[in-house]
N, C-alpha and C. Protein backbone atom coordinates (compact mmCIF):
# COMPACT_ATOMS: atom_id res chain seq x y z
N UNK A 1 0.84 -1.16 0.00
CA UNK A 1 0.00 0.00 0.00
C UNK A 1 0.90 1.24 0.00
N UNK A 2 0.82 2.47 -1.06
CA UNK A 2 1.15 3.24 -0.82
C UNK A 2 0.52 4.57 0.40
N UNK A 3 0.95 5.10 0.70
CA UNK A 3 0.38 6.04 1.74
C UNK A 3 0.81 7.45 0.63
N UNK A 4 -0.30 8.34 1.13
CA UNK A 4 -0.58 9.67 0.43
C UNK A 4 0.43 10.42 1.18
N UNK A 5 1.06 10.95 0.83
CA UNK A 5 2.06 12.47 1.44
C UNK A 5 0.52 13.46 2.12
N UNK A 6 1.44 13.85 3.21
CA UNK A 6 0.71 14.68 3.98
C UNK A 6 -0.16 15.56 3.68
N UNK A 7 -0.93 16.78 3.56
CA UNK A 7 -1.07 17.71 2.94
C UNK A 7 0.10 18.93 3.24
N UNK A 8 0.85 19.04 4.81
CA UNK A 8 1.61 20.08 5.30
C UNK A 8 2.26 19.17 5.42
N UNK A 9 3.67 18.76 5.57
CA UNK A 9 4.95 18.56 6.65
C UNK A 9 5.22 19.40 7.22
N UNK A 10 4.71 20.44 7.56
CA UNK A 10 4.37 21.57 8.60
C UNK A 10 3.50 21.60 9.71
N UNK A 11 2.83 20.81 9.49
CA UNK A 11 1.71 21.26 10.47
C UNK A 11 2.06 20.95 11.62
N UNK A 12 2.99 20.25 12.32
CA UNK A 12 2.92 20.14 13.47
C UNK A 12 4.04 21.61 13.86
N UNK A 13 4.37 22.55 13.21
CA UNK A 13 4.62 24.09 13.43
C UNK A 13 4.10 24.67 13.67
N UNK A 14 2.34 24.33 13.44
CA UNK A 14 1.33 25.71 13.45
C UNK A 14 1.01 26.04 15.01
N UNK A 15 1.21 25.43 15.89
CA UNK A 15 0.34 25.98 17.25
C UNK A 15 1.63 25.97 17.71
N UNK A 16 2.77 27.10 18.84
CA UNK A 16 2.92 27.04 19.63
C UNK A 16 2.93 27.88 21.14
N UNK A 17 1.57 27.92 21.00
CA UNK A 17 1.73 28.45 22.47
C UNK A 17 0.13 27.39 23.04
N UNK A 18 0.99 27.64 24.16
CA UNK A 18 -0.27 26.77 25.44
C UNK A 18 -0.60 27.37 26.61
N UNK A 19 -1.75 27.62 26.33
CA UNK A 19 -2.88 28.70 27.14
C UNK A 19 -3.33 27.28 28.28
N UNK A 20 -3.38 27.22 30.23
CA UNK A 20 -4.10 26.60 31.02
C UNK A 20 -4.32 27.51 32.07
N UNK A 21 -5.09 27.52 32.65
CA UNK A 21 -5.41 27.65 33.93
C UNK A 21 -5.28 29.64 34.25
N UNK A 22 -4.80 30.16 32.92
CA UNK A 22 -4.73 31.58 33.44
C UNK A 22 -3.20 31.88 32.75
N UNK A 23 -2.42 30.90 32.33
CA UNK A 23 -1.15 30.99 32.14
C UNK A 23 -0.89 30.42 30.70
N UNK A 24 0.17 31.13 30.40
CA UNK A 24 0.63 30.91 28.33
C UNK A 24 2.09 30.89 28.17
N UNK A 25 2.17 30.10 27.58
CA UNK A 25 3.43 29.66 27.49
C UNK A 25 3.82 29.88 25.89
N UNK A 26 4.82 29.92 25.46
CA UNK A 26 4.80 29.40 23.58
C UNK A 26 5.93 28.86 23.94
N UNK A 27 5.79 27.58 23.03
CA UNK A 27 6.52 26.94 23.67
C UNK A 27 7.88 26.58 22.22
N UNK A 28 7.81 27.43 21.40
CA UNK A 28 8.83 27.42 20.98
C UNK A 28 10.40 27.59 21.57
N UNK A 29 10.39 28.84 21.87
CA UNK A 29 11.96 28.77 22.79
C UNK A 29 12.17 28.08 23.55
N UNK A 30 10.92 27.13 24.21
CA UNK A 30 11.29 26.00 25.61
C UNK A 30 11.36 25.02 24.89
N UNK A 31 10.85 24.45 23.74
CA UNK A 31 11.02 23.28 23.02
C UNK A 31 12.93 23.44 22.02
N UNK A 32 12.94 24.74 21.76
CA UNK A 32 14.08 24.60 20.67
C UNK A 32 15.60 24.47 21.64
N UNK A 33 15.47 25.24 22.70
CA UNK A 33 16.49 25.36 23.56
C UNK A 33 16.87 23.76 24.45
N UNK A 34 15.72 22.59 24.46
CA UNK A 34 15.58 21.60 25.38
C UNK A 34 16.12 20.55 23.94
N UNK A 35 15.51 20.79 23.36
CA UNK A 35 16.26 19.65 21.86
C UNK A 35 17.62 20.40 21.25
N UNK A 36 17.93 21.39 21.46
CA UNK A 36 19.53 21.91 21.12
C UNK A 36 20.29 20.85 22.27
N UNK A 37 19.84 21.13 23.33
CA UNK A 37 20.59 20.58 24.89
C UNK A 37 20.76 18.80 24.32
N UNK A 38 19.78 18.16 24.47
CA UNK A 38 19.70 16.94 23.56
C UNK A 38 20.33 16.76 22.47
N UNK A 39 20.36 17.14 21.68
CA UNK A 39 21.45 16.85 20.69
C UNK A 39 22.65 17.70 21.00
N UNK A 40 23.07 18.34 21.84
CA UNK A 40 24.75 18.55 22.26
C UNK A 40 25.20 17.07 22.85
N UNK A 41 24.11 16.92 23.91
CA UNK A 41 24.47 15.69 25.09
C UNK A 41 24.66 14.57 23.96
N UNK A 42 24.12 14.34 22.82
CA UNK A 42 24.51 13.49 21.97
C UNK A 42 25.49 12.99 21.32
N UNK A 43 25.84 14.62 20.84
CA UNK A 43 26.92 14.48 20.12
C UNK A 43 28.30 14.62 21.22
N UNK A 44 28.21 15.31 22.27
CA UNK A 44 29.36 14.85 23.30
C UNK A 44 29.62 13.34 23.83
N UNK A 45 28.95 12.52 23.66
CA UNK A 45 28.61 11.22 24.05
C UNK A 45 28.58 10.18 22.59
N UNK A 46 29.00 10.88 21.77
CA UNK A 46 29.18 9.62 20.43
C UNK A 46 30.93 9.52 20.39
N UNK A 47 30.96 7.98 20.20
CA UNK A 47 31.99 7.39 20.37
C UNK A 47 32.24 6.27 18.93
N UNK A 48 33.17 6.25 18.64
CA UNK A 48 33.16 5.21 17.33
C UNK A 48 33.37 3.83 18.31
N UNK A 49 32.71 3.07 17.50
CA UNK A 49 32.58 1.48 17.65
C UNK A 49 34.12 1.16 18.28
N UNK A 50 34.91 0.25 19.06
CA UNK A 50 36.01 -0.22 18.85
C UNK A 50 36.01 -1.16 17.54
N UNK A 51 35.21 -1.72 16.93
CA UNK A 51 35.86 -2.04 15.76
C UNK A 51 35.99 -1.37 14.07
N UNK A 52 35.58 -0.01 14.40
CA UNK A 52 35.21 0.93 13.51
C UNK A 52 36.60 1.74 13.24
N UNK A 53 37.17 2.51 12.37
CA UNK A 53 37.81 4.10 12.59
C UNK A 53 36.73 5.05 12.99
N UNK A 54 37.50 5.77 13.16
CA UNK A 54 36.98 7.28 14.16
C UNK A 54 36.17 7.65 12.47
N UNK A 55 35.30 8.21 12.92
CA UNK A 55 33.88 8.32 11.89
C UNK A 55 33.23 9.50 12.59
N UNK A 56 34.19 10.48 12.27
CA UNK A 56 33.33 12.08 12.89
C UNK A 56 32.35 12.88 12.22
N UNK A 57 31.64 12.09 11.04
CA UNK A 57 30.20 12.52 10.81
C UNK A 57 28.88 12.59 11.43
N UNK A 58 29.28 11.62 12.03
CA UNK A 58 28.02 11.61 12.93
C UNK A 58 27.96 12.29 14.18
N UNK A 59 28.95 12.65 14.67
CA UNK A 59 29.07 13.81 16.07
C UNK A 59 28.88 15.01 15.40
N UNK A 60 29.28 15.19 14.18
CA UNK A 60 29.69 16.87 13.33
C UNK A 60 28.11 17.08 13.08
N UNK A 61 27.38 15.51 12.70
CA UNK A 61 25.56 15.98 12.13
C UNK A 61 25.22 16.39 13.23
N UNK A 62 25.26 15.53 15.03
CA UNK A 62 24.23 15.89 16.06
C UNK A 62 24.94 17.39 16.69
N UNK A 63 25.88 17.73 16.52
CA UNK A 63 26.33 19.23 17.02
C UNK A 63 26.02 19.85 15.86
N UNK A 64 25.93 19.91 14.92
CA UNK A 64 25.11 20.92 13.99
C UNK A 64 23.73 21.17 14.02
N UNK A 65 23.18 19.81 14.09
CA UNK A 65 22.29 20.13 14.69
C UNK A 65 21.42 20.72 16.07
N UNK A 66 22.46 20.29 16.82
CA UNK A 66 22.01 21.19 18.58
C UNK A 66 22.19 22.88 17.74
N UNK A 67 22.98 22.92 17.12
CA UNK A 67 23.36 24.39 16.51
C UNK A 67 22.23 25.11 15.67
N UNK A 68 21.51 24.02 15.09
CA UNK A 68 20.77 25.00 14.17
C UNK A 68 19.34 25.04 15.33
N UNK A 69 19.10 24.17 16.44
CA UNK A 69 18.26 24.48 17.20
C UNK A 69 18.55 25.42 17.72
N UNK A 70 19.79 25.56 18.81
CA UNK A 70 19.83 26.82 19.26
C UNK A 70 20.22 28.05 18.70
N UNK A 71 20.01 28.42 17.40
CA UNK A 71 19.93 29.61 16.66
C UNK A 71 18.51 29.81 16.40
N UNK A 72 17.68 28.32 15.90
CA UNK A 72 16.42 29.16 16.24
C UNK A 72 15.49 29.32 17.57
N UNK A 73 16.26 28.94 18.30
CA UNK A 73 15.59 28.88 19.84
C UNK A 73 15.86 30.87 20.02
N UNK A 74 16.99 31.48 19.42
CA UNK A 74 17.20 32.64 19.74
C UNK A 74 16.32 33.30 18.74
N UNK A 75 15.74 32.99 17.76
CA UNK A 75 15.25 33.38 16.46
C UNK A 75 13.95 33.43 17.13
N UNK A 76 13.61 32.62 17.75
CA UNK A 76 11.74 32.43 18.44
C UNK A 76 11.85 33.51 20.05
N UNK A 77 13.16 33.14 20.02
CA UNK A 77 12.59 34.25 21.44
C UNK A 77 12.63 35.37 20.83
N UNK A 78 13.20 36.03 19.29
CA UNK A 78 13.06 37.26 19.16
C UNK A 78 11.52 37.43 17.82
N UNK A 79 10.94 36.71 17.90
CA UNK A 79 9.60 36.54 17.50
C UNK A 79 8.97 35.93 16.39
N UNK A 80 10.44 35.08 15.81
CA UNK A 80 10.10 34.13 14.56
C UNK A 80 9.00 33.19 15.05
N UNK A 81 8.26 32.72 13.72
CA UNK A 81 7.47 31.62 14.57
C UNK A 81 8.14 30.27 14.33
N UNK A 82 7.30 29.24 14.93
CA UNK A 82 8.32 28.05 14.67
C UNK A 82 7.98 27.45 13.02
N UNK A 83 6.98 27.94 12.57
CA UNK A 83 6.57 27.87 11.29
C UNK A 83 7.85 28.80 9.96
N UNK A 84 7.87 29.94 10.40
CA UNK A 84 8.88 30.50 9.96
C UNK A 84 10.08 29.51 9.90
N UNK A 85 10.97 29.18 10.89
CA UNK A 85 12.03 28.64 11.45
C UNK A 85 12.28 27.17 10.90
N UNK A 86 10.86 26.43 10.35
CA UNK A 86 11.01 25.32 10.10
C UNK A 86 11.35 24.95 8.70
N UNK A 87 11.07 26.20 7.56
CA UNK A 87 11.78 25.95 6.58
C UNK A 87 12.11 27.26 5.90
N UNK A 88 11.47 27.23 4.53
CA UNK A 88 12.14 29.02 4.20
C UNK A 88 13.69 28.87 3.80
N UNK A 89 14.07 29.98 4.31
CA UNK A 89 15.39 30.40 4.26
C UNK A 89 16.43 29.90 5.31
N UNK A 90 15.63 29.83 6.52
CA UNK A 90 16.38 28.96 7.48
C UNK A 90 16.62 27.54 7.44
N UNK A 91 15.51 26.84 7.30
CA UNK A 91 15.57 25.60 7.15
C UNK A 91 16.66 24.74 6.82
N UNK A 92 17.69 24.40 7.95
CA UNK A 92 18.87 23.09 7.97
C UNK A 92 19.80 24.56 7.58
N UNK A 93 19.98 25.71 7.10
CA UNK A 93 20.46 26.54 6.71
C UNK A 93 21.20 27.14 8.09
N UNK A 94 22.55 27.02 8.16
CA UNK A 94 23.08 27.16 9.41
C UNK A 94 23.91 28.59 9.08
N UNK A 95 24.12 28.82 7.81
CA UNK A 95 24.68 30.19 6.94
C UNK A 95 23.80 31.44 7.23
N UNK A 96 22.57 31.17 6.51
CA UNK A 96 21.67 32.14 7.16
C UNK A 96 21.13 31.99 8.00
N UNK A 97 20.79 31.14 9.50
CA UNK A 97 20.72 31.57 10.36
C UNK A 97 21.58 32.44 11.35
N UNK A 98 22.91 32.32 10.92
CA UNK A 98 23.97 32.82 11.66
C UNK A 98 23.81 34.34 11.28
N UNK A 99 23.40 34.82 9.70
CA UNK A 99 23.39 35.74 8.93
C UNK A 99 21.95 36.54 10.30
N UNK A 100 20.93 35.92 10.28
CA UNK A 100 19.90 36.43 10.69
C UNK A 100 20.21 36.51 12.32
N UNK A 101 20.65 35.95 12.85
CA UNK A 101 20.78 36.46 14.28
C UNK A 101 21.78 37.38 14.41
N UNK A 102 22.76 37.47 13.64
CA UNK A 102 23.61 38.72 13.48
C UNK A 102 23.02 39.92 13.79
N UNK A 103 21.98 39.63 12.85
CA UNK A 103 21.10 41.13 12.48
C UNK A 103 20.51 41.58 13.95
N UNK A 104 19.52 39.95 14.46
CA UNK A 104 19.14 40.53 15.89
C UNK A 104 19.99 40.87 16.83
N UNK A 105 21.11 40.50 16.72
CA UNK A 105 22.01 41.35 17.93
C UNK A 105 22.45 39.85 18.75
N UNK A 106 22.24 38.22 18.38
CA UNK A 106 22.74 37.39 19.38
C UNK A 106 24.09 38.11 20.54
N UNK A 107 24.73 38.80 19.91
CA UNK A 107 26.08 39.02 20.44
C UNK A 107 25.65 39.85 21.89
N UNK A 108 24.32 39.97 22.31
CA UNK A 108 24.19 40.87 23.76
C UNK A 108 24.12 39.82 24.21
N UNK A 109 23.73 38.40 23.78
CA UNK A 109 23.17 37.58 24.74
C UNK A 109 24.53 36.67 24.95
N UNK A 110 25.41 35.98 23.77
CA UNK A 110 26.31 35.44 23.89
C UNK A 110 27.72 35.62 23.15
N UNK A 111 28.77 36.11 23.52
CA UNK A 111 29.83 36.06 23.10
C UNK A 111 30.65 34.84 22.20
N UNK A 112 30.64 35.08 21.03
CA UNK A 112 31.48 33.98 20.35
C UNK A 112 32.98 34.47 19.47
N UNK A 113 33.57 33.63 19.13
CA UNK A 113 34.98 34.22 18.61
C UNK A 113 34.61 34.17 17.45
N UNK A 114 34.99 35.15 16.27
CA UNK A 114 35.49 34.86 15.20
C UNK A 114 35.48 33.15 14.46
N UNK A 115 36.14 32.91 15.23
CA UNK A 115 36.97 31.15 14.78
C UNK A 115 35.01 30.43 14.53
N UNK A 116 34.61 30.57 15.87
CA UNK A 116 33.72 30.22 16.38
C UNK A 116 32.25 29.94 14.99
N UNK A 117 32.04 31.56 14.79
CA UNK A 117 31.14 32.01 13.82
C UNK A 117 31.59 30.91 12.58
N UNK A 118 32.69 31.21 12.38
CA UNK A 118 32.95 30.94 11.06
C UNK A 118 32.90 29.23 10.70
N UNK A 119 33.12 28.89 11.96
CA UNK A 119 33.51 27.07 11.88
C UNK A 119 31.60 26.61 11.89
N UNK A 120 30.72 27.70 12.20
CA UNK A 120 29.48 26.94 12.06
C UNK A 120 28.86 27.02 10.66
N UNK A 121 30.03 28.66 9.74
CA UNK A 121 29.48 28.65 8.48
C UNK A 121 30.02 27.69 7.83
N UNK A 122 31.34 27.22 8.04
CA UNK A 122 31.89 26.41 7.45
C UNK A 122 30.95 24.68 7.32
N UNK A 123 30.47 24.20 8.46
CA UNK A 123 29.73 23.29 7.97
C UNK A 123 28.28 23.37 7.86
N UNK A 124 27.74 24.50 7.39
CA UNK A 124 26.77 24.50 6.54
C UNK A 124 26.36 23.99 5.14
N UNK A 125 27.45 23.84 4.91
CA UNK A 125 26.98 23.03 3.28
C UNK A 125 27.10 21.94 3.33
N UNK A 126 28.10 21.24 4.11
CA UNK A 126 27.55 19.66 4.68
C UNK A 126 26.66 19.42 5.46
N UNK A 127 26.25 20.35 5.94
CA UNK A 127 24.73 20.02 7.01
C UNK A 127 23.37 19.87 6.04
N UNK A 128 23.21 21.03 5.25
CA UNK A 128 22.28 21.85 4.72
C UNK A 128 22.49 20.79 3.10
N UNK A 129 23.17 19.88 2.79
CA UNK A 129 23.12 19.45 1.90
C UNK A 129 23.34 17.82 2.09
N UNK A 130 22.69 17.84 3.60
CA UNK A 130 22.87 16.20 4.07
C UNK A 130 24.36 15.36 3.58
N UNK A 131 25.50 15.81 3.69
CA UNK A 131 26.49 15.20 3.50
C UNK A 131 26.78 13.88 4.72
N UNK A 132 26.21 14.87 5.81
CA UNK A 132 26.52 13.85 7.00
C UNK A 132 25.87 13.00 7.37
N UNK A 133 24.49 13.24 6.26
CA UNK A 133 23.72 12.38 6.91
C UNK A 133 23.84 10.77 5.79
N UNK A 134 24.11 11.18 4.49
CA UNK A 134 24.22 10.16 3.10
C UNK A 134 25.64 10.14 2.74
N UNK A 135 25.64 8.66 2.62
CA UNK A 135 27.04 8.79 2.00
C UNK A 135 27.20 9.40 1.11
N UNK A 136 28.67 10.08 0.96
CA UNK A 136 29.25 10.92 -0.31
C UNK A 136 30.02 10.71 -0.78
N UNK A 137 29.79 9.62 -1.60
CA UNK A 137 31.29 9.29 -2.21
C UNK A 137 32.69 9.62 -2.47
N UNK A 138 32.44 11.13 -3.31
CA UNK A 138 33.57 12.36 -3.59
C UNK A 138 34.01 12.89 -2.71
N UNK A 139 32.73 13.02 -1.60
CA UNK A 139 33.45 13.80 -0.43
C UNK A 139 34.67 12.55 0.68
N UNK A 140 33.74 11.21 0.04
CA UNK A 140 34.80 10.55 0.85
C UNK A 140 36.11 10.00 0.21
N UNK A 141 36.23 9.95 -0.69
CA UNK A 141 37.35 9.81 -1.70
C UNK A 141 38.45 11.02 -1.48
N UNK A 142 37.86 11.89 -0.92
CA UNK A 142 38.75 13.21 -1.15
C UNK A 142 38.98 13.31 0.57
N UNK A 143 38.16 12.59 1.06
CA UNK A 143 38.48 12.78 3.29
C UNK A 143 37.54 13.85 3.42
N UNK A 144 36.62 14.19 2.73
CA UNK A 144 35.81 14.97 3.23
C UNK A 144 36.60 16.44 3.78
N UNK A 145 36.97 16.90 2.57
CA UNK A 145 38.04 17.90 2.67
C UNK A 145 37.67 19.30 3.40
N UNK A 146 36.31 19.55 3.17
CA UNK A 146 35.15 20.56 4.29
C UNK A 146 34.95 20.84 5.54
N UNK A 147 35.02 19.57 5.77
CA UNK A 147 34.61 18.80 6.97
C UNK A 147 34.72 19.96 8.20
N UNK A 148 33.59 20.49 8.86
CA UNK A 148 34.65 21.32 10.09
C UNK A 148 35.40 20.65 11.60
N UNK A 149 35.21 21.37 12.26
CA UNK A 149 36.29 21.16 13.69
C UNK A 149 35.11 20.43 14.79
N UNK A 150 34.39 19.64 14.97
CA UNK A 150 33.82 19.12 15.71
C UNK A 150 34.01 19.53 17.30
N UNK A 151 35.22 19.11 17.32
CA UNK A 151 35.01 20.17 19.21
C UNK A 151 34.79 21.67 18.80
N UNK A 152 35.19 22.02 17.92
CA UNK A 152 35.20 23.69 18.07
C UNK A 152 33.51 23.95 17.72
N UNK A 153 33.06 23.16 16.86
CA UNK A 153 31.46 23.25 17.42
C UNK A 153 30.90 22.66 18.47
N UNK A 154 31.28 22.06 19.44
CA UNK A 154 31.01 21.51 20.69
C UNK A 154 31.20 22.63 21.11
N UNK A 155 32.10 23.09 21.07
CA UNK A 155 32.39 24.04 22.34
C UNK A 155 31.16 25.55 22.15
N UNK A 156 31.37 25.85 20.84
CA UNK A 156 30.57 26.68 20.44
C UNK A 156 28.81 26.61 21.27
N UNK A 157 28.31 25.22 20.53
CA UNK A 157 27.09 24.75 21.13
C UNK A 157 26.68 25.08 22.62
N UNK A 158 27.73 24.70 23.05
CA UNK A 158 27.94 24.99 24.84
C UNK A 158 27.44 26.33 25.31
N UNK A 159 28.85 26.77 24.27
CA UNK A 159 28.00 28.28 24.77
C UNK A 159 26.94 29.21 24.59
N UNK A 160 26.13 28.44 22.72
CA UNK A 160 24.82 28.99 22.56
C UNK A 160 23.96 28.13 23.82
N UNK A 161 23.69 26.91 23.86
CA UNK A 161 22.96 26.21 24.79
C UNK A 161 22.93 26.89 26.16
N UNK A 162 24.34 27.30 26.70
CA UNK A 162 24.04 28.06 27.98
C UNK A 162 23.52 29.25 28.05
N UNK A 163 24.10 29.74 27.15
CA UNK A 163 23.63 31.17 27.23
C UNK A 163 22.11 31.98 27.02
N UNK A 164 21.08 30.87 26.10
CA UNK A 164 20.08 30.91 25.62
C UNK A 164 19.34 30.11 26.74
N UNK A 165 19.94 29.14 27.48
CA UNK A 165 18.89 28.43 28.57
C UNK A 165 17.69 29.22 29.24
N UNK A 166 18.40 30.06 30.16
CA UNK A 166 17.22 30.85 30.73
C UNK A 166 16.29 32.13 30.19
N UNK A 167 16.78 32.95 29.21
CA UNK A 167 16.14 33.63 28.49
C UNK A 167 14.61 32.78 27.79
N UNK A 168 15.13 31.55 27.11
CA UNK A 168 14.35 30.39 26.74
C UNK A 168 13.28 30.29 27.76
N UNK A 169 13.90 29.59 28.88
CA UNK A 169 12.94 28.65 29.79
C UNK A 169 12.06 29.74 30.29
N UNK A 170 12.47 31.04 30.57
CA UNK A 170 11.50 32.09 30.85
C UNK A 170 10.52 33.10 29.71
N UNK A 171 10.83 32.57 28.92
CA UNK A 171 10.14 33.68 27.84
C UNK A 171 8.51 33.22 27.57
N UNK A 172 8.31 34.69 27.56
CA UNK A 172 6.81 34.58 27.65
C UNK A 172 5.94 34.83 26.04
């Protein structure tokens, strides 16, 4: 049996805020900031097989990805919706999100280096073009010559994840 494609692969973007008892939440910045955290803890915690080589695609996908959450976790607290955020121009797009929080000013909330910025533009086109996620032949024939600095986006992550925590968990 085939199954019909959705009408949205969006739709679970359209509602986020949750109205109970007198109190509202949107729960974008508490959802994007709690799955950035989750996929850091991931990718700090991936280890190659002992019978494998060291295979740093898969730590480089889950820290890019904690990365592109917590850029839009800062993107929703400054009033994107999560509909916005989920595709568009942002979407897996770790280039222009970096481009667009520029604009909002991330830099009051968290300090990053130079090195920093640049090592998350740098693996944007392996993120944003699923390199890490499908094999690539060329790219692996060649060592994946792109490839960025995996701790230096760990470390990075760290400090969007911390720095965005409580702004997040409190935003109204």
């Amino acid at each position: 049996m085939i199954k019909q494609p959705r009408k949205s692969a969006r739709q679970h973007t359209k509602i986020e805020t949750l109205s109970f008892a007198g109190l509202t939440m949107r729960f974008g910045p508490v959802g994007l900031i709690v799955y950035a955290d989750h996929f850091l803890a991931a990718a700090k915690s991936t280890h190659p097989p002992v019978t494998a080589p060291a295979f740093p695609l898969v730590r480089t996908f889950l820290v890019c990805r904690a990365l592109e959450l917590a850029l839009n976790a800062f993107l929703s607290l400054k009033g994107c919706s999560m509909e916005q955020l989920a595709g568009g121009p942002f979407g897996h797009n770790l280039e222009s999100l970096v481009a667009e929080v520029e604009k909002r000013d991330i830099h009051a909330l968290v300090k990053l280096e130079k090195r920093q910025w640049a090592e998350i533009i740098r693996a944007s086109t392996y993120y944003s073009e699923k390199v890490l996620e499908y094999p690539a032949l060329m790219e692996a024939v060649y060592a994946y010559p792109k490839l960025p600095d995996a701790n230096i986006l760990i470390g990075t992550a760290e400090a969007l994840v911390s720095a965005l925590r409580q702004p997040c968990l409190t935003a109204d």
